[in-house]
N, C-alpha and C. Protein backbone atom coordinates (compact mmCIF):
# COMPACT_ATOMS: atom_id res chain seq x y z
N UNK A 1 -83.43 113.41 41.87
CA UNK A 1 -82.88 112.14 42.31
C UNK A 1 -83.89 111.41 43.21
N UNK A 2 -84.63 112.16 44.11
CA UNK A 2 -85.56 111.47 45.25
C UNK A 2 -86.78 110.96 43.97
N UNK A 3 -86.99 111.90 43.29
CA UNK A 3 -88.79 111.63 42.33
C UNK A 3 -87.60 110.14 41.62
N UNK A 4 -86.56 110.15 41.12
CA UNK A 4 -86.39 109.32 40.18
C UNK A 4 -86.12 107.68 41.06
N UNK A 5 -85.81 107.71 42.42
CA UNK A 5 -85.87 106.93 43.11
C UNK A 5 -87.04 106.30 44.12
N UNK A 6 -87.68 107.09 43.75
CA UNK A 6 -89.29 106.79 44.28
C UNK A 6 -90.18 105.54 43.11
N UNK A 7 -89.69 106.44 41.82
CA UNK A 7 -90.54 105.96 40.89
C UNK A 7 -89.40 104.57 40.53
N UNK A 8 -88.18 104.30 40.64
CA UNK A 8 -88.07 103.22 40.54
C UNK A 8 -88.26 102.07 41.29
N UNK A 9 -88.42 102.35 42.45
CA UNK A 9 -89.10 101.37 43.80
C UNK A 9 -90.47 101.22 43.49
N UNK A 10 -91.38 102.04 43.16
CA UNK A 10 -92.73 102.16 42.95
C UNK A 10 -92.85 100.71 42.10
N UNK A 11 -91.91 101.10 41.08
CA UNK A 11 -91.87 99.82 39.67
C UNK A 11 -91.53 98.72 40.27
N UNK A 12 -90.58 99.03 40.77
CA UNK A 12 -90.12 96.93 41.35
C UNK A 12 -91.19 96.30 42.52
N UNK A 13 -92.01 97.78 43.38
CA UNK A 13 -92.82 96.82 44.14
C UNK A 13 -93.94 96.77 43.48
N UNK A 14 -94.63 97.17 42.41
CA UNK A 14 -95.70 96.94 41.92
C UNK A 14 -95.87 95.31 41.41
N UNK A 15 -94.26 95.54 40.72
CA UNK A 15 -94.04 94.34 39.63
C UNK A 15 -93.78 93.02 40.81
N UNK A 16 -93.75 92.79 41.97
CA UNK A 16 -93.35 91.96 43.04
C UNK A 16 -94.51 91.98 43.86
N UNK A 17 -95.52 93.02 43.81
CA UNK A 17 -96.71 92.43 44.25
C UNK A 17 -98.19 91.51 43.69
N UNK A 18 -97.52 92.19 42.22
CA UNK A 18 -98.84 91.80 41.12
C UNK A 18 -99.61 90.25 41.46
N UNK A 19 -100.41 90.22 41.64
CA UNK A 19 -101.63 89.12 41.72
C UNK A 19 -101.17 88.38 42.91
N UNK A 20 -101.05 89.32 43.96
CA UNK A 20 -101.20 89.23 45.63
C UNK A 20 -102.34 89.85 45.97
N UNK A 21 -103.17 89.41 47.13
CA UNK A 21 -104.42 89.84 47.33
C UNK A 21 -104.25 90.49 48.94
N UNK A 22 -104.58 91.84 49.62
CA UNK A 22 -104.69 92.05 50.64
C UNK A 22 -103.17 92.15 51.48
N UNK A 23 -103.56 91.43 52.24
CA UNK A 23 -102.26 90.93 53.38
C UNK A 23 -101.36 90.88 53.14
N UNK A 24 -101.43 90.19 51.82
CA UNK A 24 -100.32 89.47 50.82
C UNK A 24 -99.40 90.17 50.23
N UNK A 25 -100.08 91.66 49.97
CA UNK A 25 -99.90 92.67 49.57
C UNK A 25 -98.48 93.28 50.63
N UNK A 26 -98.92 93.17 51.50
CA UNK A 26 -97.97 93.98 52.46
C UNK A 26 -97.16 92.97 52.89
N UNK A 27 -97.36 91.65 53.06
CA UNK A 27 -96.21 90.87 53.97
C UNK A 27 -95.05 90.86 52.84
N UNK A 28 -95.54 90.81 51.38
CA UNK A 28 -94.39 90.66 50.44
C UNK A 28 -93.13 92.20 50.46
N UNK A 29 -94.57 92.85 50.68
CA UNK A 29 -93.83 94.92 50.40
C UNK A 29 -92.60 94.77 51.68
N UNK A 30 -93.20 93.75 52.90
CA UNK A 30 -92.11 93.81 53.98
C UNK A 30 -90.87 93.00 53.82
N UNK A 31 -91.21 92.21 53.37
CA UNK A 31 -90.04 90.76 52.93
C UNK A 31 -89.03 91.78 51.78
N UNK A 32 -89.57 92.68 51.19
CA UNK A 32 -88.67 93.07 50.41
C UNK A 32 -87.87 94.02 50.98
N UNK A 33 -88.51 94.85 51.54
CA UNK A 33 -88.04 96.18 52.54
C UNK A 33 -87.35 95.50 53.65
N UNK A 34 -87.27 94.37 54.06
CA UNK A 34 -86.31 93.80 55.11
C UNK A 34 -84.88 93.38 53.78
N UNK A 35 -85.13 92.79 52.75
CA UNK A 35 -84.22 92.35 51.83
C UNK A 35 -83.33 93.82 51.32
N UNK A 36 -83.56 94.81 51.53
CA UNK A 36 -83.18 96.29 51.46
C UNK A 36 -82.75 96.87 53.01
N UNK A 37 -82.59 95.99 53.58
CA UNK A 37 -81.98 96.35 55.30
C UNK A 37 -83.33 97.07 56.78
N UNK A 38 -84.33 97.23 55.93
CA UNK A 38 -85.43 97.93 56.79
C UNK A 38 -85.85 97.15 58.10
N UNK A 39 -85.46 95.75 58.33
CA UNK A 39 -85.76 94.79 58.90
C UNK A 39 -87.38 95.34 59.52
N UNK A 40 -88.67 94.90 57.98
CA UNK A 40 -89.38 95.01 58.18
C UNK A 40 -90.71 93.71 58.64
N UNK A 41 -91.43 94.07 59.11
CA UNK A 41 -92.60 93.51 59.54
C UNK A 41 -93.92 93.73 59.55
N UNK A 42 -95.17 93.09 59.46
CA UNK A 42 -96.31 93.12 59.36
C UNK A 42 -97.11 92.60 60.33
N UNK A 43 -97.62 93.43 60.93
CA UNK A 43 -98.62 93.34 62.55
C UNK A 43 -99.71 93.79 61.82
N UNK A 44 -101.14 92.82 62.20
CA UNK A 44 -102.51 93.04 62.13
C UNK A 44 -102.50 93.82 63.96
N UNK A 45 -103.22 94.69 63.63
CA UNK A 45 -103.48 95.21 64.65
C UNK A 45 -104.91 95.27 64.68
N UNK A 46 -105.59 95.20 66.32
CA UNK A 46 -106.50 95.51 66.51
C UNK A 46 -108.11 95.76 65.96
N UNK A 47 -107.92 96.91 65.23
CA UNK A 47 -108.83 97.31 64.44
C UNK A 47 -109.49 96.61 63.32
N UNK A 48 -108.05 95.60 62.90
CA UNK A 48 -108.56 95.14 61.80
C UNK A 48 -107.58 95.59 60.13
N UNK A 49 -106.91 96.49 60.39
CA UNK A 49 -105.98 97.04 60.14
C UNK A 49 -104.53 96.80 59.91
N UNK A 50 -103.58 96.95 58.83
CA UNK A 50 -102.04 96.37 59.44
C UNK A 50 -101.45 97.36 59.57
N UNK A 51 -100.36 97.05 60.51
CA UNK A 51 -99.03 97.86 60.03
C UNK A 51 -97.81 97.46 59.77
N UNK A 52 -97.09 98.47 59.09
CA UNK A 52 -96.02 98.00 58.46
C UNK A 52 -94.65 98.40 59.33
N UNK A 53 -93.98 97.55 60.26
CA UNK A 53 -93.13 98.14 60.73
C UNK A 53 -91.99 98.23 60.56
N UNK A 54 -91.61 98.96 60.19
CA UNK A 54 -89.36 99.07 59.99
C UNK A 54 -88.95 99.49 61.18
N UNK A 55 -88.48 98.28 61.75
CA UNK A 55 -87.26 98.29 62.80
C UNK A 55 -85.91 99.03 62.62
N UNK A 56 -85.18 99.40 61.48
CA UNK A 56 -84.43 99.87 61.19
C UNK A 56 -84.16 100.94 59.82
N UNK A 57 -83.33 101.71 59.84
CA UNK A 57 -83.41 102.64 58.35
C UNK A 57 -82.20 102.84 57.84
N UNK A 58 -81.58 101.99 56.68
CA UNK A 58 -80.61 101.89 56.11
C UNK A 58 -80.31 103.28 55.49
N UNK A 59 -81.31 104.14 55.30
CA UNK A 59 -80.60 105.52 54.73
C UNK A 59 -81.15 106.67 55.54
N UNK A 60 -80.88 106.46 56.87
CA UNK A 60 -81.30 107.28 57.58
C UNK A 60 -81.02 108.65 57.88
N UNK A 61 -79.54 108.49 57.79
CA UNK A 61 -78.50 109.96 57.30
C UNK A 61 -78.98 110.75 56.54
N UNK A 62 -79.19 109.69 55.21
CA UNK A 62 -79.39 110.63 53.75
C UNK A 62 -80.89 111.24 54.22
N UNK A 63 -81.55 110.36 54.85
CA UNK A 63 -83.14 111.12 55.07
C UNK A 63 -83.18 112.14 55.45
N UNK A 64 -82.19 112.07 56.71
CA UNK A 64 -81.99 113.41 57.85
C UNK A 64 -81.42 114.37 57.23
N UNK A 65 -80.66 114.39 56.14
CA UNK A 65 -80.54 115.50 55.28
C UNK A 65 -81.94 115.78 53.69
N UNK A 66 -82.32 115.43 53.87
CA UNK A 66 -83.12 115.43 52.61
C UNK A 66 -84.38 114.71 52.88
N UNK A 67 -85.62 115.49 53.51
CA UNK A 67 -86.64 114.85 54.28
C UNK A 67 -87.57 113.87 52.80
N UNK A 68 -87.19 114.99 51.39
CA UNK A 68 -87.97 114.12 50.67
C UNK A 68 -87.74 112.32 50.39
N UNK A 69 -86.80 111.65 50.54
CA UNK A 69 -86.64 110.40 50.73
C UNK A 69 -88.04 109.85 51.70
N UNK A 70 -87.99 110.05 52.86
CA UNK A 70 -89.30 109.90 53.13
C UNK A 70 -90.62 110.13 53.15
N UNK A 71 -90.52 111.14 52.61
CA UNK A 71 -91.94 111.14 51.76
C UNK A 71 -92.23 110.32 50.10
N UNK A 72 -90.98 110.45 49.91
CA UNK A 72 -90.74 109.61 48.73
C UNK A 72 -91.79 108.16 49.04
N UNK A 73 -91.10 107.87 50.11
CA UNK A 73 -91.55 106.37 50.40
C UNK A 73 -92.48 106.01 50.85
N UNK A 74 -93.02 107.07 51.07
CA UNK A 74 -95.08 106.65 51.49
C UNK A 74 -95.20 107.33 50.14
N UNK A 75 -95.41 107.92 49.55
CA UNK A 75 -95.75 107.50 48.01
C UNK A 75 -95.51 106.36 47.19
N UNK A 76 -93.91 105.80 47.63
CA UNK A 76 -94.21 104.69 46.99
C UNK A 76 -95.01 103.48 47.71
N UNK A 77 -95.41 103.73 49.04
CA UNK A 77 -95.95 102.75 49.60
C UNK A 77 -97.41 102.62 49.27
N UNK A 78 -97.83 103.85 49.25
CA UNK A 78 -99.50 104.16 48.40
C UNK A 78 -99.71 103.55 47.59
N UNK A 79 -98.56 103.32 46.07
CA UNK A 79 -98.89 103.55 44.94
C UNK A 79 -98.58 101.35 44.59
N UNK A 80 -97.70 101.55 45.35
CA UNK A 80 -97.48 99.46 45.60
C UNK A 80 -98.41 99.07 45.90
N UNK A 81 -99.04 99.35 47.35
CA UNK A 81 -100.03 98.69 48.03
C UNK A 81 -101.86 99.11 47.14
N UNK A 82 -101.71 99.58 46.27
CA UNK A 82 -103.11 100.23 45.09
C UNK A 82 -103.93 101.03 46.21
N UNK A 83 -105.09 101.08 44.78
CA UNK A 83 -105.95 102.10 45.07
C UNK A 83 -106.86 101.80 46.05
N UNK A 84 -106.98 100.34 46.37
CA UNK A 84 -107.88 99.92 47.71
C UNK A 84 -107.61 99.47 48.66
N UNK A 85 -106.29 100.70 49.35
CA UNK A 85 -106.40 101.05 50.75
C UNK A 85 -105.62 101.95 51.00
N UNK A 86 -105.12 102.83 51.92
CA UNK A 86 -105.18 104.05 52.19
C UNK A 86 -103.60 103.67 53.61
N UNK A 87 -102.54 104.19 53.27
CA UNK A 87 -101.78 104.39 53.71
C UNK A 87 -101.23 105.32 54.35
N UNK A 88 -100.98 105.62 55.61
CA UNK A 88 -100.59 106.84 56.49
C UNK A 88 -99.04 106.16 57.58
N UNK A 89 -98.45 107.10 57.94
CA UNK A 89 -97.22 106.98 58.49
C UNK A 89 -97.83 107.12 59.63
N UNK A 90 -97.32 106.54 60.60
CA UNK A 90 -97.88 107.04 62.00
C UNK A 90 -96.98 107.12 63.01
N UNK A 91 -95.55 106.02 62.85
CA UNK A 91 -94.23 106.56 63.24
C UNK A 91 -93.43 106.82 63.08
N UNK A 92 -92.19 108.05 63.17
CA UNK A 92 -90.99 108.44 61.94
C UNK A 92 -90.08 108.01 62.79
N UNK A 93 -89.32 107.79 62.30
CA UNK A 93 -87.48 107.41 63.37
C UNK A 93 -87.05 108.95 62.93
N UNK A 94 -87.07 109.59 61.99
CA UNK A 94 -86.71 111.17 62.31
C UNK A 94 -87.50 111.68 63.11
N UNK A 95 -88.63 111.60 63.46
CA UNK A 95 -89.90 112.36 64.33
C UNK A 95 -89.18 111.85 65.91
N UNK A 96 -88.24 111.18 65.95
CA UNK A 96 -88.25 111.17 67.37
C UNK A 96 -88.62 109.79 67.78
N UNK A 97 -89.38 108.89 67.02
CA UNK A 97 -90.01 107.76 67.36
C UNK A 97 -88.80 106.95 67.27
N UNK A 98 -88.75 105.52 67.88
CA UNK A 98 -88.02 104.09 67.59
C UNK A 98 -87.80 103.33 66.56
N UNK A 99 -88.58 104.03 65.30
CA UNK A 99 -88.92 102.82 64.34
C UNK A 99 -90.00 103.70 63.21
N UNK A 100 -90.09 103.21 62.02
CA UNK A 100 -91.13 104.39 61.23
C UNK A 100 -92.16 102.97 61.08
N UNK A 101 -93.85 103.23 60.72
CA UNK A 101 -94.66 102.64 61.03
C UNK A 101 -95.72 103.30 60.74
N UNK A 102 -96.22 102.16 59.56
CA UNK A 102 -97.09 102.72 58.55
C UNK A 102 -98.34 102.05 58.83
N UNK A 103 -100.01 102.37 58.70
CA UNK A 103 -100.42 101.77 58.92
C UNK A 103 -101.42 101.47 57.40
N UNK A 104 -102.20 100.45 57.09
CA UNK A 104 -102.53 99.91 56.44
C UNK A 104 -103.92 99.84 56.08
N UNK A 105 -105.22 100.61 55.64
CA UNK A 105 -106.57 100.41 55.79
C UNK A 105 -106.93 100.08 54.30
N UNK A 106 -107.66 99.43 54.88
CA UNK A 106 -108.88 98.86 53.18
C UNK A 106 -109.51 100.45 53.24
N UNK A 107 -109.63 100.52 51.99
CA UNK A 107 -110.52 101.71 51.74
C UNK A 107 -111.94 101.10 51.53
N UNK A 108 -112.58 101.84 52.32
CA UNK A 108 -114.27 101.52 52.04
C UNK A 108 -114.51 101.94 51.05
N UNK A 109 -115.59 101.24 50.34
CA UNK A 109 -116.26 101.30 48.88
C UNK A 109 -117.62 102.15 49.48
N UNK A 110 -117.57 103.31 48.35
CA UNK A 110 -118.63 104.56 48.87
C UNK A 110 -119.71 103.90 47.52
């Protein structure tokens, strides 16, 4: 149920990001993930870098029983946002944190 709900989010944000460039990439991934209750947002931070923040977690229960939902969802966040840039979680609302909060890097070209 989690793999089959991963891979259908994967599909609708691919198909809702297609021929967005960068930024664009993520402010849309947030506009949608707020339209799904995440009341999400997109902060350039610092570095140069974004992150993706969810203020809130509409299936937070179900997570707290079944951790794969969130891992689910940084896979699907990897696989939306493509192969050129590199996605990591950096805050969990199960971990104890306020809010889960992803951050966002261009992958350097080797």
């Amino acid at each position: 149920m989690v793999d089959a709900r991963a891979a259908r989010q994967s599909g609708a944000y691919v198909a809702a990001l297609d021929g967005l460039q960068g930024g664009g990439r993520a402010q849309r991934l947030a506009e949608l993930r707020t339209l799904e209750g995440y009341e999400a947002e997109v902060v350039a931070d610092d570095d140069g870098s974004l992150l993706l923040v969810e203020h809130h977690c509409p299936v937070c229960d179900a997570a707290a029983a079944c951790q794969g939902l969130c891992r689910g969802e940084l896979a699907t966040f990897r696989a939306a946002l493509g192969d050129g840039v590199d996605v990591e979680r950096e805050q969990h609302l199960l971990s104890g944190d306020s809010r889960c909060v992803y951050r966002i890097r261009t992958r350097r070209k080797s």
